[in-house]
N, C-alpha and C. Protein backbone atom coordinates (compact mmCIF):
# COMPACT_ATOMS: atom_id res chain seq x y z
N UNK A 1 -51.62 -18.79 -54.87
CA UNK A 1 -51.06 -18.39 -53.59
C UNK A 1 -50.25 -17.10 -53.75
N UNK A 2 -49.37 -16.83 -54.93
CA UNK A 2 -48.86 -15.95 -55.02
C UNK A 2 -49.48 -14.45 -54.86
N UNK A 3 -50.70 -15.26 -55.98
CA UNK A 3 -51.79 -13.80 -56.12
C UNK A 3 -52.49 -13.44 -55.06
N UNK A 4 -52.69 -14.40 -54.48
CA UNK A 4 -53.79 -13.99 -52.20
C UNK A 4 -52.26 -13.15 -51.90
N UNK A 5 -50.74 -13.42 -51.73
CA UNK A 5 -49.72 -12.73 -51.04
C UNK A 5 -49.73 -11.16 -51.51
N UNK A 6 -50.15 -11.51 -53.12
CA UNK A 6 -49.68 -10.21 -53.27
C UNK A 6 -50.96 -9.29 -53.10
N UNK A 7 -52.15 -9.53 -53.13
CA UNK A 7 -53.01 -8.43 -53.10
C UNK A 7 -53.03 -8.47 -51.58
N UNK A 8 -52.79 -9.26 -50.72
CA UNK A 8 -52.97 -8.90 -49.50
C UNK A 8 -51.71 -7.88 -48.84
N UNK A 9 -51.02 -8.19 -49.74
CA UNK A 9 -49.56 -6.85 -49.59
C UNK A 9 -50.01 -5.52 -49.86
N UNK A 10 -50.69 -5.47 -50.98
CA UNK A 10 -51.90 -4.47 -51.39
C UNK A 10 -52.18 -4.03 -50.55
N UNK A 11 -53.65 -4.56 -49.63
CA UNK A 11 -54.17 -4.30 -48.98
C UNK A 11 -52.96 -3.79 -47.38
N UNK A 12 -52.59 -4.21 -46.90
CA UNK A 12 -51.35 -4.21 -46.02
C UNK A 12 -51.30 -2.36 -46.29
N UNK A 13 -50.53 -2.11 -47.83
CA UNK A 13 -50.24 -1.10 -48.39
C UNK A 13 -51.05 0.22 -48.43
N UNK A 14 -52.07 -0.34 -48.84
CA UNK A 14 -53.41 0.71 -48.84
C UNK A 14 -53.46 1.31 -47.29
N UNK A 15 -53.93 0.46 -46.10
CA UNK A 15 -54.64 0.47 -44.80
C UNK A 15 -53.15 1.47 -44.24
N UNK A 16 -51.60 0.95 -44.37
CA UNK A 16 -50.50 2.08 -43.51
C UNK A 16 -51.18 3.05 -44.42
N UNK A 17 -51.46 3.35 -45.69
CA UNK A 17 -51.39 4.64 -46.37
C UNK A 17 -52.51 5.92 -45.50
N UNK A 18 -53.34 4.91 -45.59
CA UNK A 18 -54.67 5.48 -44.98
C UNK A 18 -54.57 6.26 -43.71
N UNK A 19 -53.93 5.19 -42.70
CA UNK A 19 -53.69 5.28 -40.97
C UNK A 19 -52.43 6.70 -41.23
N UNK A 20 -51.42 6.59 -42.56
CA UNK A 20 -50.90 8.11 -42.27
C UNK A 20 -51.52 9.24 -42.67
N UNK A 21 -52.14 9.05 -43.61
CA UNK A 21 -53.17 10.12 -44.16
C UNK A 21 -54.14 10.67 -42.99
N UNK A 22 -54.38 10.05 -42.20
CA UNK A 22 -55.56 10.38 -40.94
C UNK A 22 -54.62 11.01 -39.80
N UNK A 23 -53.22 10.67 -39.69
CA UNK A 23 -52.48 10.64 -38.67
C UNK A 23 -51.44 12.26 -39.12
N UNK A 24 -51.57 12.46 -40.45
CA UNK A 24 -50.97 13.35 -40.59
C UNK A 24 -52.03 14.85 -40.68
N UNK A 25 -53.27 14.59 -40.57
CA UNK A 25 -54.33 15.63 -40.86
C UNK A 25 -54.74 15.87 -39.23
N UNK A 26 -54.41 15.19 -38.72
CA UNK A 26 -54.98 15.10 -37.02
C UNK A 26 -53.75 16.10 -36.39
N UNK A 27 -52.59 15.74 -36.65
CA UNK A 27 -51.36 16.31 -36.46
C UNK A 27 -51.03 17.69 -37.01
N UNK A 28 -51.08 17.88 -38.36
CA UNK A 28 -50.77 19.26 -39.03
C UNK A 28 -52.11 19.96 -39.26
N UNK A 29 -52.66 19.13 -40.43
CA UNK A 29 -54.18 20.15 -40.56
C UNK A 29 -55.08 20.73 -39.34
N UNK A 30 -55.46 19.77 -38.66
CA UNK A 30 -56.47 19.95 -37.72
C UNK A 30 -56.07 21.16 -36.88
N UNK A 31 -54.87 21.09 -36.15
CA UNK A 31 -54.97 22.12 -35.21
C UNK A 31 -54.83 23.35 -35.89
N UNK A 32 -54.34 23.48 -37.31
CA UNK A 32 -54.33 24.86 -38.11
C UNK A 32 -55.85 25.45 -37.97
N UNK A 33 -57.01 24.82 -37.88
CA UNK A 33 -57.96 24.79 -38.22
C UNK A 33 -58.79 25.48 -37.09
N UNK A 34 -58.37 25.05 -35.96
CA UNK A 34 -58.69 25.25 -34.48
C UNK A 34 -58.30 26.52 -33.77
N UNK A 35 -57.10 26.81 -34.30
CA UNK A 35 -56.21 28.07 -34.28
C UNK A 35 -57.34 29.56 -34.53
N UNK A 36 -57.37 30.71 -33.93
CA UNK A 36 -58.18 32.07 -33.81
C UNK A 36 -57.48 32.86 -34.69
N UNK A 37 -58.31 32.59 -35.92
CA UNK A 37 -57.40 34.01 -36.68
C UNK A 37 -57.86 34.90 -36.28
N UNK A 38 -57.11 36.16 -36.70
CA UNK A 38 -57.41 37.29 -36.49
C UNK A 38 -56.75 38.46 -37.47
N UNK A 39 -57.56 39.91 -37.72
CA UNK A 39 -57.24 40.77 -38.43
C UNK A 39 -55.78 41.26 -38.31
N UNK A 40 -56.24 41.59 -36.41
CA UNK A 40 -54.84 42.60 -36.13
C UNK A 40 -55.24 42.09 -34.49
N UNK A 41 -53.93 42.55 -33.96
CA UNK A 41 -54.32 42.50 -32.70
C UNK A 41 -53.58 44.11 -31.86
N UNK A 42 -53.68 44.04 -30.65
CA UNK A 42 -53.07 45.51 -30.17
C UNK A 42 -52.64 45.15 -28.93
N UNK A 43 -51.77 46.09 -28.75
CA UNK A 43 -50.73 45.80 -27.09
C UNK A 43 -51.22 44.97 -26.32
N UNK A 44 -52.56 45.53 -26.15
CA UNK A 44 -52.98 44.60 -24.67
C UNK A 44 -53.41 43.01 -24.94
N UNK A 45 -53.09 42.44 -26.12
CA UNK A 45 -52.91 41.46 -26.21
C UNK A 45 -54.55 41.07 -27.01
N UNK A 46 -55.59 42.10 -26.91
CA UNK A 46 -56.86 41.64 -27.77
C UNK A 46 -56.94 41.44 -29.11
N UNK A 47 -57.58 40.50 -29.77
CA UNK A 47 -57.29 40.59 -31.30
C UNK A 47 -58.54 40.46 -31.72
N UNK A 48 -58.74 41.10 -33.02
CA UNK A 48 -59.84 41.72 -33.41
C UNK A 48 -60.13 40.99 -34.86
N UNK A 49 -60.97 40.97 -35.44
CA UNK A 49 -61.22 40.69 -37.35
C UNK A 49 -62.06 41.56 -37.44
N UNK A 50 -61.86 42.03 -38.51
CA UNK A 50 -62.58 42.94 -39.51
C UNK A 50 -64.47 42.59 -39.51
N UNK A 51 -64.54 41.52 -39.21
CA UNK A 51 -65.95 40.31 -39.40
C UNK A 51 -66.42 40.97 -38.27
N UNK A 52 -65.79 40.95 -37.29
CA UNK A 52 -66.12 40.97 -35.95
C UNK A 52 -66.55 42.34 -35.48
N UNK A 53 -66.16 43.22 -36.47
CA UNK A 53 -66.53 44.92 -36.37
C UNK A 53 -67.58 45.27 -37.28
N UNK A 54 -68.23 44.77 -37.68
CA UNK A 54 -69.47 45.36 -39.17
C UNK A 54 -70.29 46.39 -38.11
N UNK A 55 -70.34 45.68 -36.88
CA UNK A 55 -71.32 47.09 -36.27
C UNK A 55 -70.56 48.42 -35.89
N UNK A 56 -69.30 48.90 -35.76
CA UNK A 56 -68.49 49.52 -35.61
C UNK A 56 -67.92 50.46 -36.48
N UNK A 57 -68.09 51.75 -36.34
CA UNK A 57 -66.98 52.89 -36.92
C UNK A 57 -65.48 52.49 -36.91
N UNK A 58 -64.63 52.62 -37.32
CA UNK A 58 -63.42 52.20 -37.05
C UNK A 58 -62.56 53.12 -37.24
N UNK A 59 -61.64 54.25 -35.98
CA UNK A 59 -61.02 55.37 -36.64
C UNK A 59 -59.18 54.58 -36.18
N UNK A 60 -58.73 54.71 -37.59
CA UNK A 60 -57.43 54.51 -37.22
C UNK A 60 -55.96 55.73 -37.31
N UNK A 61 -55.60 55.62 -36.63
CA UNK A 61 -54.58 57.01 -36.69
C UNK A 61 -53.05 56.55 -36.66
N UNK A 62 -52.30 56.92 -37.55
CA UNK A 62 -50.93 56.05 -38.10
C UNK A 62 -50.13 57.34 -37.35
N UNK A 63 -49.47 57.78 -36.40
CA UNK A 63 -48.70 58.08 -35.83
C UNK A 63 -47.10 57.68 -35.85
N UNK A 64 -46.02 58.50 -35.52
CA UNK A 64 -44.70 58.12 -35.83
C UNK A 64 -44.08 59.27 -34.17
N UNK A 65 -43.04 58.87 -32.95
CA UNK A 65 -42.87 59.74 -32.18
C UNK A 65 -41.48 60.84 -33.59
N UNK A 66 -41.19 60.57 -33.97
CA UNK A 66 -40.21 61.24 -34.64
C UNK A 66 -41.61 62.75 -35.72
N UNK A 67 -42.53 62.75 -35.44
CA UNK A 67 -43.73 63.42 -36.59
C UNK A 67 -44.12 64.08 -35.58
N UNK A 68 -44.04 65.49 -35.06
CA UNK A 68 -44.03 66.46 -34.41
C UNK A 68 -45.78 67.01 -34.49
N UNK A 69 -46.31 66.71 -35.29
CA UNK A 69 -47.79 66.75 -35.91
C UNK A 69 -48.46 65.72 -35.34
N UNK A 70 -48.06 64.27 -35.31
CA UNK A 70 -48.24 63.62 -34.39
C UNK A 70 -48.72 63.56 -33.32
N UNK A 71 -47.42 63.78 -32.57
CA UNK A 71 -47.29 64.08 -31.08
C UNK A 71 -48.19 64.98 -30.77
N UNK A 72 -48.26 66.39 -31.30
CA UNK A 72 -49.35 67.18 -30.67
C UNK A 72 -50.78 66.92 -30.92
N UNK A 73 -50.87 66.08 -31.97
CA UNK A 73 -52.42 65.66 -32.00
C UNK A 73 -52.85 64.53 -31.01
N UNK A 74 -52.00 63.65 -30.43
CA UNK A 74 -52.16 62.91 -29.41
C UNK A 74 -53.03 63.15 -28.14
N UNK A 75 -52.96 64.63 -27.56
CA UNK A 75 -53.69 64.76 -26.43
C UNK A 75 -55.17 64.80 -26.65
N UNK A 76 -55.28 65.17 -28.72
CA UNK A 76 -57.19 65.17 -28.77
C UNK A 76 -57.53 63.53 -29.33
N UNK A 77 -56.54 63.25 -29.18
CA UNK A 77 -56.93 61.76 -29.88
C UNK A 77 -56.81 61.07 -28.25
N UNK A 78 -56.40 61.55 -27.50
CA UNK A 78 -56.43 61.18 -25.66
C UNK A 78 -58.03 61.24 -25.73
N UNK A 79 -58.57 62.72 -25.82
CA UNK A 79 -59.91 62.98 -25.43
C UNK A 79 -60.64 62.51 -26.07
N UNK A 80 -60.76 61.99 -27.53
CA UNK A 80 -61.63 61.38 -28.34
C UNK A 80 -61.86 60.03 -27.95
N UNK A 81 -61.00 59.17 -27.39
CA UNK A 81 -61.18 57.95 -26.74
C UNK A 81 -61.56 58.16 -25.43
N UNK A 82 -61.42 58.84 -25.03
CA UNK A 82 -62.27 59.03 -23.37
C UNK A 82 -63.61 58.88 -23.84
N UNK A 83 -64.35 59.92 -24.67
CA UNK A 83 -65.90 59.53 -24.97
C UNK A 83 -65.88 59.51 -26.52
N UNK A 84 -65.61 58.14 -26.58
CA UNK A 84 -65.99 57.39 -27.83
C UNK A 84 -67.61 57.55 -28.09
N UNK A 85 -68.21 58.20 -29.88
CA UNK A 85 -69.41 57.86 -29.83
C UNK A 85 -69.89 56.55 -29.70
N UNK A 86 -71.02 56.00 -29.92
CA UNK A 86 -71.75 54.78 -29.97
C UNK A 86 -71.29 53.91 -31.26
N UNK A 87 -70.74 52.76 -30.84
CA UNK A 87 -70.14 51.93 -31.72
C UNK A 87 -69.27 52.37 -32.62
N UNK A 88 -68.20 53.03 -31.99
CA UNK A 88 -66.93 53.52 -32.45
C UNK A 88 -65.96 53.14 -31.47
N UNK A 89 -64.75 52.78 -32.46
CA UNK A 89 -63.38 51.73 -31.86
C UNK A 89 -62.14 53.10 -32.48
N UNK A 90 -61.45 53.55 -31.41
CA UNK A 90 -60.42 54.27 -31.96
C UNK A 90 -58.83 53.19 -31.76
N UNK A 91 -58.22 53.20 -32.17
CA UNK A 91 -56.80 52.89 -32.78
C UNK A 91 -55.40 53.54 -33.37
N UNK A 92 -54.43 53.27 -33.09
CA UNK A 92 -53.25 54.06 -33.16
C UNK A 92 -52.87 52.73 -33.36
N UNK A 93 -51.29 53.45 -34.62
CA UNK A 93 -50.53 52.10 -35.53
C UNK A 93 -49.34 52.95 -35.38
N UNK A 94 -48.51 52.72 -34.91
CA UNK A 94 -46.88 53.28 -35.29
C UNK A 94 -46.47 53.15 -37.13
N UNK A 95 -45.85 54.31 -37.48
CA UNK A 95 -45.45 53.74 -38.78
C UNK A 95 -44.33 52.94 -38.85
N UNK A 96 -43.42 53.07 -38.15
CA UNK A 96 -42.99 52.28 -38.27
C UNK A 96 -42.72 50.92 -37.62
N UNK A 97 -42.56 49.80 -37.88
CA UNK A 97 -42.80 48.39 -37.09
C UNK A 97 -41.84 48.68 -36.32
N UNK A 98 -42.41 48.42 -34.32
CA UNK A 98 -42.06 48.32 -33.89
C UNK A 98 -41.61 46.76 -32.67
N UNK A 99 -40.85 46.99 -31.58
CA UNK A 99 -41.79 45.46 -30.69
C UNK A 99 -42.32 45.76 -29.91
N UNK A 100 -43.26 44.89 -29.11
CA UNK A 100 -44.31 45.39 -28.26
C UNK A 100 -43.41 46.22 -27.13
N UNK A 101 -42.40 45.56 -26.38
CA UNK A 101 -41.65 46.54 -25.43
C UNK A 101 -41.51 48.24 -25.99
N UNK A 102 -41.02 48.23 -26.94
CA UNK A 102 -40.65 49.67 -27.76
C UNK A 102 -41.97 50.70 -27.88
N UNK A 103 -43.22 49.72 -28.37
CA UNK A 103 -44.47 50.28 -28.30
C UNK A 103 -45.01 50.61 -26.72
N UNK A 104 -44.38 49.69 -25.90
CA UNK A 104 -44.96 50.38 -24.77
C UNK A 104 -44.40 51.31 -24.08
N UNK A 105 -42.92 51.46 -24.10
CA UNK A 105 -42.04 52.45 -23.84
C UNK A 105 -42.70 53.77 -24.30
N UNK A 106 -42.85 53.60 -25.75
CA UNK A 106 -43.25 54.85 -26.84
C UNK A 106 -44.88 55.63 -26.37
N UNK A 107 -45.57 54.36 -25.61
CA UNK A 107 -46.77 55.01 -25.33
C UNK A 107 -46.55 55.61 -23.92
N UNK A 108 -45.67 54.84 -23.11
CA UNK A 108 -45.42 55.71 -21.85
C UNK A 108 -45.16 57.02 -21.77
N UNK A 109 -43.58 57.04 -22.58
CA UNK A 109 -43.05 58.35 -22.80
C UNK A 109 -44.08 59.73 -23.49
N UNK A 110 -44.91 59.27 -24.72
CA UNK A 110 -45.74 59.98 -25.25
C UNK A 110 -47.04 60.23 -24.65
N UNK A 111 -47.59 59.49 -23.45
CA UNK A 111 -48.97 59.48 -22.88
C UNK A 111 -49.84 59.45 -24.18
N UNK A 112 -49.91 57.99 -24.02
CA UNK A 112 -50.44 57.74 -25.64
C UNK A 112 -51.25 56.69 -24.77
N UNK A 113 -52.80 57.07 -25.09
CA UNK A 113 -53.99 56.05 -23.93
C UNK A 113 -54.98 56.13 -25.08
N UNK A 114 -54.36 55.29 -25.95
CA UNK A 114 -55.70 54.39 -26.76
C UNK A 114 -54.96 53.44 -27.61
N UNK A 115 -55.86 52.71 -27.60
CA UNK A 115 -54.89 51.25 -28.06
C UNK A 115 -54.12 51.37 -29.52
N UNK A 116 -53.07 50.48 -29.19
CA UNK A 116 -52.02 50.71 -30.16
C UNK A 116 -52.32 49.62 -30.98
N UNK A 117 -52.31 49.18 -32.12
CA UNK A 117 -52.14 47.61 -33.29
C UNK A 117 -50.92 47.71 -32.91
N UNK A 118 -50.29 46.25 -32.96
CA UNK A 118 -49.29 45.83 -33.19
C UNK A 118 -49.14 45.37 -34.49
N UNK A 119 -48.21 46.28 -35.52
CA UNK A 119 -47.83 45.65 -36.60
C UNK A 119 -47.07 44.88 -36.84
N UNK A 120 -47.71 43.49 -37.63
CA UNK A 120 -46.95 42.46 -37.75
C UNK A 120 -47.73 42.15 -39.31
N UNK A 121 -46.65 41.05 -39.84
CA UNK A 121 -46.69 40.32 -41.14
C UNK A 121 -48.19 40.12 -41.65
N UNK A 122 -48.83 39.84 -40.35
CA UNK A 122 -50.33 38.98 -40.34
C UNK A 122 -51.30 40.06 -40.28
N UNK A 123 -50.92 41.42 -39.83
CA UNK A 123 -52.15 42.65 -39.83
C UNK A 123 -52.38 43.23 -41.63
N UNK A 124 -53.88 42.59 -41.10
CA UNK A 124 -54.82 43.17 -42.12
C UNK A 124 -55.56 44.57 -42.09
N UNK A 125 -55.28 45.26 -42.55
CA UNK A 125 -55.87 46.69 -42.64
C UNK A 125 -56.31 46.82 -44.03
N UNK A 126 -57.25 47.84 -44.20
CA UNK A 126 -58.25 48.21 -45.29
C UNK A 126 -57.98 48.76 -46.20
N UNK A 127 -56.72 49.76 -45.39
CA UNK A 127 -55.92 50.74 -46.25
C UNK A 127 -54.59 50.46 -46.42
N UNK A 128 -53.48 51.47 -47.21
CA UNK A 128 -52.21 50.93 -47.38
C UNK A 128 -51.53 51.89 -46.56
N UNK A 129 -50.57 52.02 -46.11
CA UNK A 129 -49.49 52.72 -45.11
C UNK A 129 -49.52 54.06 -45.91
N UNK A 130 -49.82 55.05 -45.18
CA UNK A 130 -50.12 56.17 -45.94
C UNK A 130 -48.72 56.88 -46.19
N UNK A 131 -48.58 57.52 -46.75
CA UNK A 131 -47.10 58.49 -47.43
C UNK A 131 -46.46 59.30 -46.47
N UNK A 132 -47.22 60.19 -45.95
CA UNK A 132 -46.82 61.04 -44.98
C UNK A 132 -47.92 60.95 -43.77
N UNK A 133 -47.13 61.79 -42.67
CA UNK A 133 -48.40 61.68 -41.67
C UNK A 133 -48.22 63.00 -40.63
N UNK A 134 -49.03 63.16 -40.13
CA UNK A 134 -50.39 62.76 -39.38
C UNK A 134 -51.28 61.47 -40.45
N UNK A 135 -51.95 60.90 -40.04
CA UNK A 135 -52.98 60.30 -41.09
C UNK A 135 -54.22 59.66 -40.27
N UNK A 136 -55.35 59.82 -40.79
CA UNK A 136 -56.21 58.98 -39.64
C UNK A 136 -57.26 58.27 -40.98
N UNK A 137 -57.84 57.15 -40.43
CA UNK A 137 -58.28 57.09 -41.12
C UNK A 137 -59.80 56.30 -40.42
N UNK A 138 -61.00 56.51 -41.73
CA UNK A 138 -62.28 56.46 -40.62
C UNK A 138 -62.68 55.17 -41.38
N UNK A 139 -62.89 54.05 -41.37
CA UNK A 139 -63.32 52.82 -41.45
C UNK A 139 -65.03 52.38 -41.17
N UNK A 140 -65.60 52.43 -41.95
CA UNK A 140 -67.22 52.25 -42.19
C UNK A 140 -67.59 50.48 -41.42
N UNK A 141 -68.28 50.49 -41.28
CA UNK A 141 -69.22 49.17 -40.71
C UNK A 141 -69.22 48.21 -41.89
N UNK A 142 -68.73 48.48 -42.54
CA UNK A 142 -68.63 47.58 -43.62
C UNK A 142 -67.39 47.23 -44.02
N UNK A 143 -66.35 47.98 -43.40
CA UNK A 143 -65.20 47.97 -43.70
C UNK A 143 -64.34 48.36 -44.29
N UNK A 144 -64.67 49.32 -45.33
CA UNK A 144 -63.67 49.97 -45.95
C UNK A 144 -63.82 52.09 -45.64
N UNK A 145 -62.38 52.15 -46.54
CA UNK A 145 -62.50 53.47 -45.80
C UNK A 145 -63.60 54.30 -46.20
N UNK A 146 -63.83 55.45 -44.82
CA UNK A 146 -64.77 56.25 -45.55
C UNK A 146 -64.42 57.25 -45.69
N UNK A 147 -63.03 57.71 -44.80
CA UNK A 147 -63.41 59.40 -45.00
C UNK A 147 -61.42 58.89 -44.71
N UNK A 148 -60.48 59.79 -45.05
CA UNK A 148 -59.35 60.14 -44.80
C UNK A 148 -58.84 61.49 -44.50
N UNK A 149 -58.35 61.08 -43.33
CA UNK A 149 -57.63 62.91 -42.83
C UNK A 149 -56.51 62.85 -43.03
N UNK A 150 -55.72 63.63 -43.49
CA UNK A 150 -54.34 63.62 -43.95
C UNK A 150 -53.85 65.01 -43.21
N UNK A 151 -53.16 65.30 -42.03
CA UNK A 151 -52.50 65.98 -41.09
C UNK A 151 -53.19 66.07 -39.38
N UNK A 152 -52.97 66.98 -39.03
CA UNK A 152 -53.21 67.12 -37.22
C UNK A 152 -54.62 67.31 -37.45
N UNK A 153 -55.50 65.97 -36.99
CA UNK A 153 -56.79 66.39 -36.13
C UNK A 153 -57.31 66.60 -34.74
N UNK A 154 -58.56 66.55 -34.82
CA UNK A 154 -59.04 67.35 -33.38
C UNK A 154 -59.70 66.56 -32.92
N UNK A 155 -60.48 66.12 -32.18
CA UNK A 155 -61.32 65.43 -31.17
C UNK A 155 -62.82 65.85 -31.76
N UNK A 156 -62.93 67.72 -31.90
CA UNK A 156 -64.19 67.88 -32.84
C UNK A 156 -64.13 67.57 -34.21
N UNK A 157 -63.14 67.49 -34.78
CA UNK A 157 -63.09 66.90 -36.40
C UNK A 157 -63.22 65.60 -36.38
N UNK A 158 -63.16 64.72 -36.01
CA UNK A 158 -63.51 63.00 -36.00
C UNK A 158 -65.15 63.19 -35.18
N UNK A 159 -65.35 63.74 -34.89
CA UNK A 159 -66.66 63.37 -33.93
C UNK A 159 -67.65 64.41 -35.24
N UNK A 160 -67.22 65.30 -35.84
CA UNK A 160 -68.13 65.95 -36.67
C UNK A 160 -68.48 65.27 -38.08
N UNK A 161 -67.28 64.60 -38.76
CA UNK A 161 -66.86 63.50 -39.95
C UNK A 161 -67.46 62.38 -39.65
N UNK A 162 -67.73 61.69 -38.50
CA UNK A 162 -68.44 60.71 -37.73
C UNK A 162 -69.31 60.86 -37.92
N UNK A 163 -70.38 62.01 -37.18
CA UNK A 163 -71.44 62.42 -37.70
C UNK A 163 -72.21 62.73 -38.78
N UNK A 164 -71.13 63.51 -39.74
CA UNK A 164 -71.78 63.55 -40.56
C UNK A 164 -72.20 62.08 -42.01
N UNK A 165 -71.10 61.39 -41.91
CA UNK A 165 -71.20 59.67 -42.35
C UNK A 165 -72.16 59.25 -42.16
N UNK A 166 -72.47 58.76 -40.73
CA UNK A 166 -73.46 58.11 -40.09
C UNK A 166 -74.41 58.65 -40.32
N UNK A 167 -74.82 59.94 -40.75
CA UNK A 167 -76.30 60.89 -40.80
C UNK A 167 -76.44 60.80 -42.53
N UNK A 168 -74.92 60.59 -43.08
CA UNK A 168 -75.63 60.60 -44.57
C UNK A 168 -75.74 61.71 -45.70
N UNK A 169 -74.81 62.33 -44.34
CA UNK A 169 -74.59 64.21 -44.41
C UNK A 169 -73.38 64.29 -44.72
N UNK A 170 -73.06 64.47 -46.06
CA UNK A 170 -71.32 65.09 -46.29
C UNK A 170 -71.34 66.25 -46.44
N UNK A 171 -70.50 67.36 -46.02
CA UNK A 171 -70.32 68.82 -46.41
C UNK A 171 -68.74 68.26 -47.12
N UNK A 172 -69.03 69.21 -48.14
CA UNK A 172 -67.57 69.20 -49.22
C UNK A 172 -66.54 70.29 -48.26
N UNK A 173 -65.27 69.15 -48.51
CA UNK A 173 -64.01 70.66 -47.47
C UNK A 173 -63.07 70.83 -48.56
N UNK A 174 -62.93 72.21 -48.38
CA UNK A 174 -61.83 72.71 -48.84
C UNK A 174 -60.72 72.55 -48.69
């Protein structure tokens, strides 16, 4: 009799173990699971993965309003997103972390009309925070970088670097 009490205490023991083991994966794991990761996301609240772009050029441009080089390259980086080529995503990153209010202030004041990343803990980028800036950087369909501009570009310099990638065509610059 002792021995039926005690393995059925056992059993007793086993079955709560079980019912929390199921009760705690339903509760914590599961909805982790369910949850939309994502690479990066940008002001307007869209969020993007890296997965999700393989068909896509990807030009990113690290801007600062305090970078005077910056600012004036803004109005061709205005026009370069007006006519985006074919399966090309342009992007602007503040260097430094801002909050979304501050970022939108910053794009008001600057007439800054192409989407901003919001940098946070969780943004994945290809490259590392570049040193100085102007900086843009051109992101392949595959995902990593392809080409880096390091000061003030133009609307025809991303659309010619574009071109020439995609065609297979590099001219060496001085």
């Amino acid at each position: 009799m002792n021995k039926l009490v005690r393995n059925l205490g056992m059993l007793a023991l086993l079955f709560c173990a079980g019912v929390a083991g199921v009760a705690s994966y339903q509760l914590l794991i599961a909805p982790q699971q369910n949850k939309i990761q994502h690479d990066f996301r940008i002001l307007s609240g869209q969020k993007y993965t890296w997965g999700d772009l393989t068909e896509h050029w990807v030009v990113i441009n690290y801007f600062a309003p305090w970078c005077a080089p910056c600012l004036r390259e803004m109005p061709e980086l205005n026009a370069f997103n007006r006519q985006l080529p074919e399966n090309t995503l342009l992007f602007a990153i503040n260097y430094d972390r801002k909050s979304e209010s501050d970022l939108s202030e910053m794009a008001e004041k600057f007439n800054i009309h192409i989407p901003i990343i919001v940098a946070e803990d969780s943004t994945v980028l290809p490259m590392q925070k570049p040193s100085y800036l102007p900086a843009t950087f051109i992101i392949g369909p595959d995902g990593k970088v392809a080409d880096t501009i390091m000061g003030e570009v133009t609307s025809k310099e991303i659309k010619r670097r574009l071109t020439e990638m995609q065609s297979g065509v590099v001219t060496i610059r001085k």
